[in-house]
Structure formats: structure tokens, C-alpha cells
C-alpha atoms as a PDB file:
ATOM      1  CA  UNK A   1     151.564 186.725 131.544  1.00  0.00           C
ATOM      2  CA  UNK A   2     149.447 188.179 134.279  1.00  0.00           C
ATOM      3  CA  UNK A   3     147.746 191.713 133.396  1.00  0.00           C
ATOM      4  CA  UNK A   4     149.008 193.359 136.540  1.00  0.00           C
ATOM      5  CA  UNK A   5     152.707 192.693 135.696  1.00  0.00           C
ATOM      6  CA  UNK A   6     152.196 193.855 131.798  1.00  0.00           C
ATOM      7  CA  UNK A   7     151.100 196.921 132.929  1.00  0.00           C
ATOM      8  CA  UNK A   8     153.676 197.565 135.366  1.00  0.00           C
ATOM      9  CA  UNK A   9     156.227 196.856 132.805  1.00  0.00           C
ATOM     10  CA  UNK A  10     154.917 199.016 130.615  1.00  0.00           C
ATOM     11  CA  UNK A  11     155.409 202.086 132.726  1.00  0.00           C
ATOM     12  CA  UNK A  12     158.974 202.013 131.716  1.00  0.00           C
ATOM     13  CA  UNK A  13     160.784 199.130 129.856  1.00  0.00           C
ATOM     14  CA  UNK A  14     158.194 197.938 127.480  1.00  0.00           C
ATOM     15  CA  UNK A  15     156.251 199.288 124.687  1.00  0.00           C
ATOM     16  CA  UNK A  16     154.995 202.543 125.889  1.00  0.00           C
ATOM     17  CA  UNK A  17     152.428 204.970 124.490  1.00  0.00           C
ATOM     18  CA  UNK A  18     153.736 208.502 124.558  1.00  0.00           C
ATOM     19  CA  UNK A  19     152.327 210.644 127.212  1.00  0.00           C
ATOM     20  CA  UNK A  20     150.282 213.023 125.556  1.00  0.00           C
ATOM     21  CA  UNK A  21     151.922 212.349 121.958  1.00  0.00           C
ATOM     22  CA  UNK A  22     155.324 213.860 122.407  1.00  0.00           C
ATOM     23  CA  UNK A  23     158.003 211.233 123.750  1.00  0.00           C
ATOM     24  CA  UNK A  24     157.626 207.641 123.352  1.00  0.00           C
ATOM     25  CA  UNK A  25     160.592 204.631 122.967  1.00  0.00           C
ATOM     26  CA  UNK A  26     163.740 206.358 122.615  1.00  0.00           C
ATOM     27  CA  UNK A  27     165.584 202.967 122.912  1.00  0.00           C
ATOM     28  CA  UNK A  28     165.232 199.375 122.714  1.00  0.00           C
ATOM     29  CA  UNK A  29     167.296 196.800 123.902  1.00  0.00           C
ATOM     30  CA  UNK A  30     166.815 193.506 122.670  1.00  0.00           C
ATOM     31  CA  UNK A  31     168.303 190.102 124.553  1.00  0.00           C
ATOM     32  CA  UNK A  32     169.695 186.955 124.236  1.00  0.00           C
ATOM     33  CA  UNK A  33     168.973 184.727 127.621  1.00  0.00           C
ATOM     34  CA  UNK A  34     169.561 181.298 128.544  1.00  0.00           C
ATOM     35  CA  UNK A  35     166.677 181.622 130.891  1.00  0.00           C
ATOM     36  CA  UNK A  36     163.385 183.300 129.627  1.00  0.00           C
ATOM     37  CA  UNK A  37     161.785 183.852 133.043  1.00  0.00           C
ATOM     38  CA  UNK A  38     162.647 185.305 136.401  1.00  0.00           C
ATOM     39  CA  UNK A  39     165.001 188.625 134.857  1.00  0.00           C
ATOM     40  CA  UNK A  40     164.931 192.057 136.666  1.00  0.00           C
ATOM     41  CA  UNK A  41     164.892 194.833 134.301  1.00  0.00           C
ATOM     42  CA  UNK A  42     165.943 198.256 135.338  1.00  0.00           C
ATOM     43  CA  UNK A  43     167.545 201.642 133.835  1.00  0.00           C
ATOM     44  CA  UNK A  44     171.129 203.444 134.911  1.00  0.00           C
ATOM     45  CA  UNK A  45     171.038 207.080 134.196  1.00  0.00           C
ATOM     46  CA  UNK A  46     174.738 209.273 134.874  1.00  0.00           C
ATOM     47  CA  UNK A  47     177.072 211.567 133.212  1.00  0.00           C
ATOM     48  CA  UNK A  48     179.787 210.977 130.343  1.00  0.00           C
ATOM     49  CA  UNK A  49     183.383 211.492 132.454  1.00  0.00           C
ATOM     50  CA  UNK A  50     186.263 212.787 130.076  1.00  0.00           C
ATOM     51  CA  UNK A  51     186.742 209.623 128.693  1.00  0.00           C
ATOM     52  CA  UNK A  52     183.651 208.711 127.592  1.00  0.00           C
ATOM     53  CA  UNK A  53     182.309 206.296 130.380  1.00  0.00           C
ATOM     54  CA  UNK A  54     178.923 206.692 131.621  1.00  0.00           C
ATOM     55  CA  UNK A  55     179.292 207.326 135.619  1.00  0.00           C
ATOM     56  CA  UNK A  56     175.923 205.662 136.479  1.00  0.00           C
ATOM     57  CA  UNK A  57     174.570 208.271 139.752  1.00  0.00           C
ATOM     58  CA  UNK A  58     170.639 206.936 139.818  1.00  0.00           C
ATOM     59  CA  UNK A  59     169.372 203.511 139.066  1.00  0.00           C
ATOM     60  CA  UNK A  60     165.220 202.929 138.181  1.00  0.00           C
ATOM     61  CA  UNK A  61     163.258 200.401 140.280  1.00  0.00           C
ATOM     62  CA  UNK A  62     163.503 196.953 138.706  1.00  0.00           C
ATOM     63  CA  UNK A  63     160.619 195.309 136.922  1.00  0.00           C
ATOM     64  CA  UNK A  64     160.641 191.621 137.139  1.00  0.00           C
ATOM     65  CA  UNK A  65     160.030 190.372 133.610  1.00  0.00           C
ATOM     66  CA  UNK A  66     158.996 186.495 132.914  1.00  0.00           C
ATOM     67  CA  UNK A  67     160.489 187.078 128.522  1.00  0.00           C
ATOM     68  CA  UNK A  68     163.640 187.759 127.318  1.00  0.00           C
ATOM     69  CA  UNK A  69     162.815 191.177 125.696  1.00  0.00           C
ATOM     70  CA  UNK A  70     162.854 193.063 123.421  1.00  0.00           C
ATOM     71  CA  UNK A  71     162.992 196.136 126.028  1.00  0.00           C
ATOM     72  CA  UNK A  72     161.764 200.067 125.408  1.00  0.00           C
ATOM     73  CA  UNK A  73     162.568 202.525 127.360  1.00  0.00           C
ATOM     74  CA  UNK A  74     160.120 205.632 127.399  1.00  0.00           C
ATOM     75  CA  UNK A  75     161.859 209.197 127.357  1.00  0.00           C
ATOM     76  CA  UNK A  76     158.789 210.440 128.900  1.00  0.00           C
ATOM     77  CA  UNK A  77     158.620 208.136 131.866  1.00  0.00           C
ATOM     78  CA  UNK A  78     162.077 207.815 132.645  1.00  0.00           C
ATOM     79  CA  UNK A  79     162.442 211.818 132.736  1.00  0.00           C
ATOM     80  CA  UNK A  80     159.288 211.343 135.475  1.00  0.00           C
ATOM     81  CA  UNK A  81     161.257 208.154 137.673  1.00  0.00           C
ATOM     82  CA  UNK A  82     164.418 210.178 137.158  1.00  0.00           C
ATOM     83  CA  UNK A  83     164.804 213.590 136.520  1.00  0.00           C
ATOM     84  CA  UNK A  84     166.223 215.674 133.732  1.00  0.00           C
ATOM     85  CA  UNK A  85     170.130 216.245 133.343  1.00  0.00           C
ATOM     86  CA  UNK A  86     171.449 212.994 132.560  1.00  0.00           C
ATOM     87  CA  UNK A  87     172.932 212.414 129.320  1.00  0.00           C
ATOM     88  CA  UNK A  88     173.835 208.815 129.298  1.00  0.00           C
ATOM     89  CA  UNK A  89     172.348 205.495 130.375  1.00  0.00           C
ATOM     90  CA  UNK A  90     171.937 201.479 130.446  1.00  0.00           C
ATOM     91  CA  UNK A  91     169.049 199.150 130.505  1.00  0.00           C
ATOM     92  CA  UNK A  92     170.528 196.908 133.120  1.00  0.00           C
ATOM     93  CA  UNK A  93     169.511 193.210 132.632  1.00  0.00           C
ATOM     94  CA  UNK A  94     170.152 190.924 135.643  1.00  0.00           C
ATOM     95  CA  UNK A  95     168.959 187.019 135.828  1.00  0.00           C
ATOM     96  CA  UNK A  96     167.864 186.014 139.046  1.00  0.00           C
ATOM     97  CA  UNK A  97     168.388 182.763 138.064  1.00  0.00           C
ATOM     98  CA  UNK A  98     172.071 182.121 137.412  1.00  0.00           C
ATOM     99  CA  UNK A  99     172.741 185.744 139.009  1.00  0.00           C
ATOM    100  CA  UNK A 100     174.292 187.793 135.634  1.00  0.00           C
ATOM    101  CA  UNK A 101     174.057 191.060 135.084  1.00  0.00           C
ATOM    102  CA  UNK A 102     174.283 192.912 132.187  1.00  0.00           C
ATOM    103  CA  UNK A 103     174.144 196.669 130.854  1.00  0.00           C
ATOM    104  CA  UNK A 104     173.178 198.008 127.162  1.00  0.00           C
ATOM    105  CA  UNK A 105     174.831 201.232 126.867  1.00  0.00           C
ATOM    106  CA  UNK A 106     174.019 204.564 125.116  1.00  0.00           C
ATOM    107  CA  UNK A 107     173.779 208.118 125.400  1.00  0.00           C
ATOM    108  CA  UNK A 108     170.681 210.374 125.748  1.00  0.00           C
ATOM    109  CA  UNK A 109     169.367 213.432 125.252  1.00  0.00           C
ATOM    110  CA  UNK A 110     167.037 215.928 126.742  1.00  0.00           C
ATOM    111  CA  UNK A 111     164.230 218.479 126.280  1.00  0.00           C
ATOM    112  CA  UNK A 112     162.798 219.688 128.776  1.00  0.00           C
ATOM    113  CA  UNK A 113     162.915 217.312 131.345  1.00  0.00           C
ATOM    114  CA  UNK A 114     161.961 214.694 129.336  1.00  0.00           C
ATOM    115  CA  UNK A 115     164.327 212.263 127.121  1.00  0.00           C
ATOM    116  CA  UNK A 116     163.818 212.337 123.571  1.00  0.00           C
ATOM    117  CA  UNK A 117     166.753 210.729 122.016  1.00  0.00           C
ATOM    118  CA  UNK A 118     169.541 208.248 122.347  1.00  0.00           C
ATOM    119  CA  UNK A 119     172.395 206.962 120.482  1.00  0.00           C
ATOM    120  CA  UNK A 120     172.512 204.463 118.993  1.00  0.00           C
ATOM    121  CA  UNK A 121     168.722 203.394 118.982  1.00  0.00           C
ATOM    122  CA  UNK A 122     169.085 199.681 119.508  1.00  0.00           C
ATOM    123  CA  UNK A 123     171.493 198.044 121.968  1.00  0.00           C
ATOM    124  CA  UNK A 124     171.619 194.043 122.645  1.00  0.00           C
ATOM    125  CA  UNK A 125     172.958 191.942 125.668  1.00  0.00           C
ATOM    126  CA  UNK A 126     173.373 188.835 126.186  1.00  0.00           C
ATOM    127  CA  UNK A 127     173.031 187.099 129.908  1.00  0.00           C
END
């Protein structure tokens, strides 16, 4: 895998080192694809509604990924691509190959700005 693209995937969805030793992978999603190569990898942030459904309101850039996972998501650096307040979200998988999306679920929390929790810890999809 080219350097360039490892380190731009680790700014969010990969295996990050904590900024500054306080908030590092607060979840990781792993996959199951038919395709290894050519998948977009992103991050939904929203708010629970009454039910219990995550209303998704701001999306991360997508990082074009040529593996099938696992994916970490840093608290730290999704607080700094996002903002503070949200308290659930979805690493969004989509294949640009056969053109299926799909979302890993969980809730987060906050401190500060920056996300230092979510439940559960491990989520899988399968695209």
C-alpha cells in the first residue's frame, strides 16, 4: 500500500495514536467484503431521536481504502473533523465496486469536545 494513503487513513479510520495520550480508538469496525480493494470509508455522526435511531446530521470525508478492515475510529480526531455534541454514529462502508453501502452503528460519548467512548466497542458489516 502506498505510504501517502496509510497515512491519510490513519488520520481517522485506522489505527491511530492518541493525540497527546488522552483519546485514541474508541471503536473498531471490522468487515467482511467480497472485494478487498477500491472501498470508501467514512464516519456518520447525529443524535438518538425518541426511538432510538441515530439521525445522521454530518458525514466525515471518505478515505479510499485498498483492505477490507479492520477500521478504528479516533475520538480525538473525529471530535477535530466534526465537532463535539453528537452522541451517536456509523462507520459507513461503501464499495465502489459493486456500489453497497453499509453502516456499523453505535453510540458515543463526549468530553470535552473530544469522543472518548462508544457502545458497544466492536461493530461488523458485511458489503
Amino acid at each position: 500500500m502506498n505510504n501517502l494513503r496509510v497515512a491519510a487513513i490513519t488520520l481517522l479510520l485506522t489505527s491511530h495514536m492518541a493525540y497527546a495520550g488522552m483519546v485514541g480508538t474508541i471503536h473498531t469496525t471490522s468487515a467482511e467484503c467480497h472485494w478487498s480493494g477500491n472501498i470508501a470509508v467514512s464516519t456518520k455522526v447525529g443524535h438518538l431521536d425518541d426511538a432510538g435511531n441515530c439521525i445522521y446530521t454530518a458525514e466525515t470525508r471518505a478515505h479510499g481504502v485498498d483492505y477490507c478492515g479492520p477500521f478504528e475510529l479516533n475520538g480525538w480526531m473525529l471530535g477535530q473533523q466534526v465537532g463535539g455534541g453528537y452522541n451517536c454514529a456509523a462507520t459507513h462502508v461503501h464499495s465502489n465496486v459493486n456500489q453497497l453501502d453499509a453502516l456499523d452503528e453505535y453510540k458515543i460519548a463526549s468530553d470535552g469536545g473530544h469522543y472518548v467512548n462508544s457502545a458497544p466497542k466492536d461493530g461488523h458489516v458485511r458489503i
